[in-house]
N, C-alpha and C. Protein backbone atom coordinates (compact mmCIF):
# COMPACT_ATOMS: atom_id res chain seq x y z
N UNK A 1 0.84 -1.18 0.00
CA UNK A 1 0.00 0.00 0.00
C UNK A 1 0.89 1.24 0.00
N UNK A 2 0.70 2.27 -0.67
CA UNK A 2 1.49 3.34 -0.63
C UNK A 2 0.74 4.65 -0.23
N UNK A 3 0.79 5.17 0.64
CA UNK A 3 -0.11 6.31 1.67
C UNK A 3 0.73 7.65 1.51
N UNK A 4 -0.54 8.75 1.18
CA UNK A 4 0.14 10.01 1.22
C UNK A 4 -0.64 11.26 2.00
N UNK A 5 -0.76 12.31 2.62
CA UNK A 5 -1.60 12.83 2.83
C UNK A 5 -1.18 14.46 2.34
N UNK A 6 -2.43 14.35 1.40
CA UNK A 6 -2.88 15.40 0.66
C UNK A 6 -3.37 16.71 1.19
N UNK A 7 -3.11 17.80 1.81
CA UNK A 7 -3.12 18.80 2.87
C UNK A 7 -4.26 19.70 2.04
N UNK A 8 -5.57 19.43 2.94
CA UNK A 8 -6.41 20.38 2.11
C UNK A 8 -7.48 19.49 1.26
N UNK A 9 -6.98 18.25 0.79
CA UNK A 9 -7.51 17.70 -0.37
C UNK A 9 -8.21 15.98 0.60
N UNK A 10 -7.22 14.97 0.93
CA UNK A 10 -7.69 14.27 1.41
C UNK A 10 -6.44 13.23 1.18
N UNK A 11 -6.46 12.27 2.54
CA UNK A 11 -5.52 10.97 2.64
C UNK A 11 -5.46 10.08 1.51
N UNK A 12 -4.79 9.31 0.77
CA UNK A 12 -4.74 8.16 -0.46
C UNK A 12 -3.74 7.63 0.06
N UNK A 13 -4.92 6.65 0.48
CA UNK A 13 -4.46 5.22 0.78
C UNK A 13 -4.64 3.89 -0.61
N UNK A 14 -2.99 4.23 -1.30
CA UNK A 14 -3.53 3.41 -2.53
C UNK A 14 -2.84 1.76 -2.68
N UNK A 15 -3.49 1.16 -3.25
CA UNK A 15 -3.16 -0.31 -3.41
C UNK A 15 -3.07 -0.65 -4.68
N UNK A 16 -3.78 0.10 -5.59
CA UNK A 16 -4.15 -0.11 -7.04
C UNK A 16 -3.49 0.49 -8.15
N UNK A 17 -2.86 0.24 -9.12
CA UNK A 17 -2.54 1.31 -10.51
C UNK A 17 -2.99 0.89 -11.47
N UNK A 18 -4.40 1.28 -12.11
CA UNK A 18 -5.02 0.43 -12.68
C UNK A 18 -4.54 1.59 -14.70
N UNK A 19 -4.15 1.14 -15.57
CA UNK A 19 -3.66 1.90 -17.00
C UNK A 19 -4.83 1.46 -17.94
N UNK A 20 -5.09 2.64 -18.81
CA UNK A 20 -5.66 2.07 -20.16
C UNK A 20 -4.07 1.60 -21.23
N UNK A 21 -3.97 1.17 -22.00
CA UNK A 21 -3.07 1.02 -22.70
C UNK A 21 -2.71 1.63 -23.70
N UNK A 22 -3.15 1.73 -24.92
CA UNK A 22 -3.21 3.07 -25.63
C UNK A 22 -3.16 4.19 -25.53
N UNK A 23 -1.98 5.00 -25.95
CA UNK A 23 -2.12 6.87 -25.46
C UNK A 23 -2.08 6.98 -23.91
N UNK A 24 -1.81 5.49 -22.82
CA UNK A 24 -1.54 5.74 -21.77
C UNK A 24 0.40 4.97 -21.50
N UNK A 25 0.26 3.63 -22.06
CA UNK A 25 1.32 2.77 -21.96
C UNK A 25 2.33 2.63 -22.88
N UNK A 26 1.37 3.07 -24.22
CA UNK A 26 1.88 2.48 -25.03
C UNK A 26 1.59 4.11 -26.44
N UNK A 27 2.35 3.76 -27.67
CA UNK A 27 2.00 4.46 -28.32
C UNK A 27 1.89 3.52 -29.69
N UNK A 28 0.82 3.91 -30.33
CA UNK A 28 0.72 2.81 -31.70
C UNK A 28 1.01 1.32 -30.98
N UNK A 29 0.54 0.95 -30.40
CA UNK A 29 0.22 -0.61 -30.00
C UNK A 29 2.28 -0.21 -29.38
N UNK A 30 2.93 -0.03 -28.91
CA UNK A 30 4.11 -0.20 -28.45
C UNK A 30 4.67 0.94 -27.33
N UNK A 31 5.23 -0.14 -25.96
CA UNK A 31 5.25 0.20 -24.75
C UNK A 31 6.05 1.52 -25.11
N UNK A 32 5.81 2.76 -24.10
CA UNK A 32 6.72 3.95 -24.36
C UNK A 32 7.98 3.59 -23.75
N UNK A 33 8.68 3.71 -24.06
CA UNK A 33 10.16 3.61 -23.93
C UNK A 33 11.01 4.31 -22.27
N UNK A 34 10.74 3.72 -21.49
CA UNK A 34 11.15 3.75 -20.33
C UNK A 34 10.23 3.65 -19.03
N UNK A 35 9.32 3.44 -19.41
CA UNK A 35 7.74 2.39 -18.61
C UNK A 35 7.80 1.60 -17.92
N UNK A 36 8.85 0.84 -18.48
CA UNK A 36 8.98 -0.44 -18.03
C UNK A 36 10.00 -0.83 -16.52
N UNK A 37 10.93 -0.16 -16.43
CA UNK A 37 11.47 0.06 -15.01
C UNK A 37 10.59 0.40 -14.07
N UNK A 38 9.69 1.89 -14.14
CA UNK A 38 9.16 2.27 -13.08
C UNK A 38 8.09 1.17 -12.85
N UNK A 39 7.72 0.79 -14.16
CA UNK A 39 6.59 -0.28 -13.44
C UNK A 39 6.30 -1.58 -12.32
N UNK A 40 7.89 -1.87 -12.87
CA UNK A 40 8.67 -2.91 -12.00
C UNK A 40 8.58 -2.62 -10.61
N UNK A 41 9.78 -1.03 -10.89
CA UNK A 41 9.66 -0.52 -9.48
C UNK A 41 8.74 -0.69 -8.25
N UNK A 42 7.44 -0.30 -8.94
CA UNK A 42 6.00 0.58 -8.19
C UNK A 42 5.57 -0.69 -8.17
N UNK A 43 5.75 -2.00 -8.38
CA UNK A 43 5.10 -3.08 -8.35
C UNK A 43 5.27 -3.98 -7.17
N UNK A 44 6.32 -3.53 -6.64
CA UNK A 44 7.27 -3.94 -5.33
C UNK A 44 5.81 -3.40 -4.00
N UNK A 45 4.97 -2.19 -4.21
CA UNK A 45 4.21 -1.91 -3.47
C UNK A 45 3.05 -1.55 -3.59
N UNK A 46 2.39 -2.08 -5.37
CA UNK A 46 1.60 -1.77 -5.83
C UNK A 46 0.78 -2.39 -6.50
N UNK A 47 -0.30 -3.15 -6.49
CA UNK A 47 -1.03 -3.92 -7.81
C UNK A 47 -1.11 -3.40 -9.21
N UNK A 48 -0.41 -3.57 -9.97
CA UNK A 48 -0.63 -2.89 -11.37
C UNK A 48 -1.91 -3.89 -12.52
N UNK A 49 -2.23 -2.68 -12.73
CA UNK A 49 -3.50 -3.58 -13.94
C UNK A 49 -3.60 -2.63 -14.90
N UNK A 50 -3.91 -3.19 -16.07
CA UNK A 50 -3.85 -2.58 -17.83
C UNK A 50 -5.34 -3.11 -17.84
N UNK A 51 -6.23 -2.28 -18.30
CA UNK A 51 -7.33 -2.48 -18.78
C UNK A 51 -7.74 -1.92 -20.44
N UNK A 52 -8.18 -2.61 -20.98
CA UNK A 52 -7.48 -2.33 -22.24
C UNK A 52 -8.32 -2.94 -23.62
N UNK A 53 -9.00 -1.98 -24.35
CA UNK A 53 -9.59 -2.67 -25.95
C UNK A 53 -9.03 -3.51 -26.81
N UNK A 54 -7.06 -2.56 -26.61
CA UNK A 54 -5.85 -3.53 -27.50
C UNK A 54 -6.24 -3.27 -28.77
N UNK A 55 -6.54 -1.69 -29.00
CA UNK A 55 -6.94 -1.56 -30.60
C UNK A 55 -5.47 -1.99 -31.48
N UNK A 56 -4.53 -2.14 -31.45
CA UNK A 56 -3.56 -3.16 -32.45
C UNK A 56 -3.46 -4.20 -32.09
N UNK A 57 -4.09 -4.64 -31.08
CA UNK A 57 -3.94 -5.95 -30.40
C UNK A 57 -2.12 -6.63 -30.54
N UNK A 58 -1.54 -5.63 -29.37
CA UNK A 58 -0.20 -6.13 -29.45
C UNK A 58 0.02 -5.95 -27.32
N UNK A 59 -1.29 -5.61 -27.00
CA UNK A 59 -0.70 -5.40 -25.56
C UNK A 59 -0.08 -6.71 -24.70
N UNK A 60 -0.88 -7.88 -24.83
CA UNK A 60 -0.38 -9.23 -24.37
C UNK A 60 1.10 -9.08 -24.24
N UNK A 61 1.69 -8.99 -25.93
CA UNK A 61 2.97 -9.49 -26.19
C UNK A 61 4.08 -8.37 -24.97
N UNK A 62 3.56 -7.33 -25.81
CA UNK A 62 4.30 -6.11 -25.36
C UNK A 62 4.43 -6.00 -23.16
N UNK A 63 3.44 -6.62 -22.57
CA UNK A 63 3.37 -6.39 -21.23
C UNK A 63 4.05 -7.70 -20.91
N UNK A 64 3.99 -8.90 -21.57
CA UNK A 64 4.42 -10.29 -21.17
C UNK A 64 5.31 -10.20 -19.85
N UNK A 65 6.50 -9.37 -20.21
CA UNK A 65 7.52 -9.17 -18.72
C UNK A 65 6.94 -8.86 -17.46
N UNK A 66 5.88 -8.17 -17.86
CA UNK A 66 6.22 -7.13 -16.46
C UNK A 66 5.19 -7.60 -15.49
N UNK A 67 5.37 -6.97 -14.22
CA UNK A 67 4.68 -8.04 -13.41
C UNK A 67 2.85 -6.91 -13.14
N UNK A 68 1.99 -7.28 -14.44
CA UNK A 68 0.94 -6.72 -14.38
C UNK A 68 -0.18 -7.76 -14.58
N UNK A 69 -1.84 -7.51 -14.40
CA UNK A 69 -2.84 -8.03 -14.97
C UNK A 69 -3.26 -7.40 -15.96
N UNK A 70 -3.32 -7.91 -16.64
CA UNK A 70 -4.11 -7.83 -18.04
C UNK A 70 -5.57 -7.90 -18.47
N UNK A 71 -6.51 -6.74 -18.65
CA UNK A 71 -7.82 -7.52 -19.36
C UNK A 71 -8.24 -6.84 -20.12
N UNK A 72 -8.41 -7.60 -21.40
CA UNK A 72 -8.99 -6.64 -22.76
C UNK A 72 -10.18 -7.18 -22.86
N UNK A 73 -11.54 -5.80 -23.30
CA UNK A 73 -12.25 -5.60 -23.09
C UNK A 73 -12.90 -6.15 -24.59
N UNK A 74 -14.09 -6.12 -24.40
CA UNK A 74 -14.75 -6.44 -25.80
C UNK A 74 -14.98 -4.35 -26.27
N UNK A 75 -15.28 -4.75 -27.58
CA UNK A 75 -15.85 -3.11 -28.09
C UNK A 75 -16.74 -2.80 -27.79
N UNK A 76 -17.56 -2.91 -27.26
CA UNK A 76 -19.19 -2.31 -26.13
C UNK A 76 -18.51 -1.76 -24.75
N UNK A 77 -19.31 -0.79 -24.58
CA UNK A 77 -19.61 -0.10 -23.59
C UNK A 77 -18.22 -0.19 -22.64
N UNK A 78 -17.26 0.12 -23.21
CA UNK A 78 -15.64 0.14 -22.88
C UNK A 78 -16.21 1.02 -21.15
N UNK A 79 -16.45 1.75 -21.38
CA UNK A 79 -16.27 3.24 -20.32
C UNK A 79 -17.05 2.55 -19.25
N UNK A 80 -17.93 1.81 -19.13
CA UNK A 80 -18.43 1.82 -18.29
C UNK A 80 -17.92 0.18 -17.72
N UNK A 81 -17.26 -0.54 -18.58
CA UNK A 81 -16.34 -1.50 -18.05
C UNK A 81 -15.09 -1.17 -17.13
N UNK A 82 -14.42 -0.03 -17.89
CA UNK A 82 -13.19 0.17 -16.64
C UNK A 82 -13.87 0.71 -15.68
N UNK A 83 -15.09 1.21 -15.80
CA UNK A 83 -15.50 1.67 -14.08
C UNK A 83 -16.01 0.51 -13.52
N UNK A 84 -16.26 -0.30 -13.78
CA UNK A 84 -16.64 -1.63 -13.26
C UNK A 84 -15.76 -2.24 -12.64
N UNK A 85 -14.37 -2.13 -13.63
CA UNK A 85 -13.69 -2.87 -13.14
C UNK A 85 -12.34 -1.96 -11.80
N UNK A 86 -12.43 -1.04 -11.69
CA UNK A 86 -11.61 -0.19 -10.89
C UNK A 86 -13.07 -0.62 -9.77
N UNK A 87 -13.95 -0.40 -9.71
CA UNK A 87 -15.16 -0.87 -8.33
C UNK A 87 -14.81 -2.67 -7.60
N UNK A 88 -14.55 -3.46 -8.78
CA UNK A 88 -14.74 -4.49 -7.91
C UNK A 88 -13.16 -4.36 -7.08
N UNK A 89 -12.09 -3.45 -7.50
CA UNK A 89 -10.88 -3.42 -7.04
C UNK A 89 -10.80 -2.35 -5.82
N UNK A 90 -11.94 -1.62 -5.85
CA UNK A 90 -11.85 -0.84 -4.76
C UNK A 90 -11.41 0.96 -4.90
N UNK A 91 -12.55 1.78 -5.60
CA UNK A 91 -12.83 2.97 -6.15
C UNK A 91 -11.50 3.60 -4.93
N UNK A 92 -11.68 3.25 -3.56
CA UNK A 92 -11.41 4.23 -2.85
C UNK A 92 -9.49 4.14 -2.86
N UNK A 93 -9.27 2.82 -3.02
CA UNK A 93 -8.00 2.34 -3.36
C UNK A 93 -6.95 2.35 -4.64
N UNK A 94 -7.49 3.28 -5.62
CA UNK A 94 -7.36 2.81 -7.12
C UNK A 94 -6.77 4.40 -7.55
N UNK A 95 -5.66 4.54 -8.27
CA UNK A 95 -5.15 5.07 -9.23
C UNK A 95 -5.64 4.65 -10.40
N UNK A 96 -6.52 5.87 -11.04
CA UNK A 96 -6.15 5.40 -12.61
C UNK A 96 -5.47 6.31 -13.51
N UNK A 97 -5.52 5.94 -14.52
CA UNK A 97 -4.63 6.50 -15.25
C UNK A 97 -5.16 6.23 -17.13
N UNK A 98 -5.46 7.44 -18.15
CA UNK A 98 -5.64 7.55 -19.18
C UNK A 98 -5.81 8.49 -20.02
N UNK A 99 -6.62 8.66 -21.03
CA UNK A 99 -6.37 9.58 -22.15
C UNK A 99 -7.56 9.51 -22.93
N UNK A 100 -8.13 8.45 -23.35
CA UNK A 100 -9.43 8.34 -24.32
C UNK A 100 -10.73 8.61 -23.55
N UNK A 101 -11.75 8.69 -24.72
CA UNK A 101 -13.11 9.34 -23.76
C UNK A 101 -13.82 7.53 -23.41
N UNK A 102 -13.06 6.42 -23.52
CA UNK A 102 -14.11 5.45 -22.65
C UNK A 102 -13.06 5.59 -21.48
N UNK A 103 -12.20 6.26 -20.90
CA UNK A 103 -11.15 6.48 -19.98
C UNK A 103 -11.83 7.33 -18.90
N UNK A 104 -12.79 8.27 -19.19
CA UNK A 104 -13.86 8.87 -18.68
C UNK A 104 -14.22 8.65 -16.56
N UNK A 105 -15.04 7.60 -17.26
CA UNK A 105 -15.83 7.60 -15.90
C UNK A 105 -14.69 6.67 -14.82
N UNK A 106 -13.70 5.62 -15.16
CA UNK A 106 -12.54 5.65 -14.25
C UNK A 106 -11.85 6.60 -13.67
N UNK A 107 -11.58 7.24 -14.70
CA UNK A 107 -10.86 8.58 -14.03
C UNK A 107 -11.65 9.57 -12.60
N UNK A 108 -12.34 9.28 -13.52
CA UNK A 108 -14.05 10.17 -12.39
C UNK A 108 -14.09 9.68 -10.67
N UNK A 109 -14.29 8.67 -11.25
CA UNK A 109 -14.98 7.54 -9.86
C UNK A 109 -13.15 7.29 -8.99
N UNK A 110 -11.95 7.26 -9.32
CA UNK A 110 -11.05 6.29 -8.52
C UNK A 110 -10.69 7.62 -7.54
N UNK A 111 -9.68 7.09 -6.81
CA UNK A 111 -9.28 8.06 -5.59
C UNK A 111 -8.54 9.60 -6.23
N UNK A 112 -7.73 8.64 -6.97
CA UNK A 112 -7.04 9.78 -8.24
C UNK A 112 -6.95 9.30 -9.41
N UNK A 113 -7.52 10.27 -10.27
CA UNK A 113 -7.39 10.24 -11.75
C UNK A 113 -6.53 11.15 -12.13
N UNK A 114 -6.18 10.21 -13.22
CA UNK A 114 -4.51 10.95 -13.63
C UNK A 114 -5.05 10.79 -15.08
N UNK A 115 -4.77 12.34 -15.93
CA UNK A 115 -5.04 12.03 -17.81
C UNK A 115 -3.56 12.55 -18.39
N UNK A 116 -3.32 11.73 -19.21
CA UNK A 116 -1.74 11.88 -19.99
C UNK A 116 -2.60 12.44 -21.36
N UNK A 117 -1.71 13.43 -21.68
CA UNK A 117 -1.69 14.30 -22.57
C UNK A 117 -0.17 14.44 -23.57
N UNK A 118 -0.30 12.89 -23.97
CA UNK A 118 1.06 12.03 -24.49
C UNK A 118 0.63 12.56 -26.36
N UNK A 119 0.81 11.94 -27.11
CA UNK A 119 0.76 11.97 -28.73
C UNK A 119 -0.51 11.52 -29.48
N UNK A 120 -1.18 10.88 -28.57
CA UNK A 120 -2.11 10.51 -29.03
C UNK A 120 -3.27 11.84 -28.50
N UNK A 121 -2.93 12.59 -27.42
CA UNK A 121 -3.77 13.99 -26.91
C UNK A 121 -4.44 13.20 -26.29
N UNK A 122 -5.44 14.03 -25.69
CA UNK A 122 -6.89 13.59 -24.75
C UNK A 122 -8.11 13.72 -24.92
N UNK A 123 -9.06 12.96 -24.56
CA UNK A 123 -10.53 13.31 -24.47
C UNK A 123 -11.15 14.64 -23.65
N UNK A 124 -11.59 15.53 -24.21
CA UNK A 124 -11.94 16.64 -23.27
C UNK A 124 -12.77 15.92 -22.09
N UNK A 125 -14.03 15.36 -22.62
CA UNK A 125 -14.48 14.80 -21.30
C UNK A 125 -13.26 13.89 -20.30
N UNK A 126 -12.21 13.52 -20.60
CA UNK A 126 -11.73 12.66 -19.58
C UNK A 126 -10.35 13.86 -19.29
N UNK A 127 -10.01 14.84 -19.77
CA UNK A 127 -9.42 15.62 -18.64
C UNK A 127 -10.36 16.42 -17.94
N UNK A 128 -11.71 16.76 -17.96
CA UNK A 128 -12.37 17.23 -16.98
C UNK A 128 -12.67 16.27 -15.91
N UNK A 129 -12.79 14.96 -16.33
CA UNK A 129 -12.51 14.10 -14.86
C UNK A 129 -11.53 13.63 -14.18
N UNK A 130 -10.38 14.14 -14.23
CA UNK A 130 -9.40 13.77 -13.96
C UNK A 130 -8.99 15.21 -12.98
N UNK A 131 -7.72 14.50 -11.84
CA UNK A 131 -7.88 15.03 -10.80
C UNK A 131 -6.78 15.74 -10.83
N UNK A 132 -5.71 15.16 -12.10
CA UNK A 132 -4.28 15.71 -12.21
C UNK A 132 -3.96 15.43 -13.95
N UNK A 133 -3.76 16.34 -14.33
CA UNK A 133 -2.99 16.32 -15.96
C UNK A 133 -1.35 16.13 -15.83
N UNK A 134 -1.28 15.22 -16.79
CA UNK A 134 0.60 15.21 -16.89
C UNK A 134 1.31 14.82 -18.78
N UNK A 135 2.26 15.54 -18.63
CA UNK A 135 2.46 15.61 -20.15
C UNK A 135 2.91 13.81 -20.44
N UNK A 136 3.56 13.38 -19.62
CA UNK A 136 3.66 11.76 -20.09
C UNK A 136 3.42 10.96 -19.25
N UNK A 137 3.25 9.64 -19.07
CA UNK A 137 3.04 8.16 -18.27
C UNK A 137 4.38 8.46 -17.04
N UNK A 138 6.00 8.79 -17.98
CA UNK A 138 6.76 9.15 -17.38
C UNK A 138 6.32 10.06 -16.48
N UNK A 139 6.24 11.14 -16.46
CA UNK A 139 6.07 12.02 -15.48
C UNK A 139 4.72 11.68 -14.46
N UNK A 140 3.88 11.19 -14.83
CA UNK A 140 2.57 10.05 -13.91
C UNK A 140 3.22 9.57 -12.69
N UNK A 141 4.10 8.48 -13.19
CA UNK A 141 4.59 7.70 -12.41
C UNK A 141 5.76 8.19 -11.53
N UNK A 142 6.29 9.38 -11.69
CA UNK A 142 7.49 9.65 -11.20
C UNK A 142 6.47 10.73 -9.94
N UNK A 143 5.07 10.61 -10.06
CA UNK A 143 4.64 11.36 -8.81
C UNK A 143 4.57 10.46 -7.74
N UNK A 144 4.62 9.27 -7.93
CA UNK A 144 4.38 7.51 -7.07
C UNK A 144 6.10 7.74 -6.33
N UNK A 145 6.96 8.30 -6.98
CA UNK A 145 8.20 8.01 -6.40
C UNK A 145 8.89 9.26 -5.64
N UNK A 146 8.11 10.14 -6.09
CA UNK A 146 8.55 11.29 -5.61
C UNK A 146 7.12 11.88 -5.47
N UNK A 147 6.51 11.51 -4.26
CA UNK A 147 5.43 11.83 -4.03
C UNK A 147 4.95 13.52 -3.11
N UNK A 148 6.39 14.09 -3.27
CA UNK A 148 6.00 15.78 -2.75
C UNK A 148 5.33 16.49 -4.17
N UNK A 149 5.41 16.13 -5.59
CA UNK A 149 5.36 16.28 -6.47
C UNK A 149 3.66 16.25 -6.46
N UNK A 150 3.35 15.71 -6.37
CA UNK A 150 1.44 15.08 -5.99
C UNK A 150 0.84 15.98 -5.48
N UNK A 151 1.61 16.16 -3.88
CA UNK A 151 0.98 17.21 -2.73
C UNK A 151 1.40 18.13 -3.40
N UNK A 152 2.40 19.41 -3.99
CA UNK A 152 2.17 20.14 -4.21
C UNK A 152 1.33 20.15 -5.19
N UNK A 153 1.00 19.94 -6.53
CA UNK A 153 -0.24 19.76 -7.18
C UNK A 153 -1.36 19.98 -7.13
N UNK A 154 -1.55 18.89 -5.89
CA UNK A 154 -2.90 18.60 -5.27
C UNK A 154 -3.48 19.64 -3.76
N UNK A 155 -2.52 20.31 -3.24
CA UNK A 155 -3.01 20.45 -2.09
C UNK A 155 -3.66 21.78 -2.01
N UNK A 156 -4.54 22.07 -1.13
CA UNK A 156 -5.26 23.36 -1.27
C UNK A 156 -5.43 24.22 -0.24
């Protein structure tokens, strides 16, 4: 579990890092290029999960290493699957993290929503639900490790 307290805003007590894959992990079906350490890293104290359509359908191959869960979604009602699936994991426990508009209502509902504003850009509706904007996955994750980075951000 990794615990921070947010001055102004509220305690996160998180257990979860739940990713869309596309425009979050990956760019054109392929992992961004230095992902893969921190993920490792943050995994030492963190559940990581990819939730994911797999529009090139290359995420399987591409995540094989790393120590994550995997679940690709059918093409229906995407948006309201990752909120399904960040609930049975525990809304109050859950980082998410994305970019597309079925990325939406996860972002909305988890403790913190995080929208990357990587190459692929963002869904307007899913940076209005989101609790923190960051220009890459890199810089996302480097708030997990250097977590004064967060509180100042976040605090009010």
């Amino acid at each position: 579990m990794w615990t921070v307290q947010i001055p102004g805003w509220k305690e996160l007590k998180i257990s979860y890092l739940v990713f869309d894959y596309n425009g979050t992990l990956a760019i054109n079906g392929k992992k961004i290029p230095g992902v893969e350490p921190l993920l490792e890293q943050l995994a030492h104290e963190l559940e990581i999960h990819v939730v994911t359509a797999d529009t090139f359908g290359l995420a399987a191959k591409e995540l094989e290493k790393l120590p994550c869960t995997l679940k690709i979604l059918p093409k229906e009602n995407q948006a309201r699957a990752k909120q399904e699936y960040i609930q049975q994991l525990g809304v109050e426990k859950t980082v998410a993290f994305g970019n597309g508009r079925n990325d939406r209502l996860m972002l909305k509902e988890a403790a913190l929503g995080i929208v990357l504003l990587q190459e692929e850009g963002a869904a307007f509706q899913t940076l209005s639900a989101a609790d923190v904007v960051c220009h890459s996955v890199i810089d996302a994750l480097q708030l997990f490790l250097n977590p004064k980075r967060l509180i100042a951000t976040l605090r009010s």
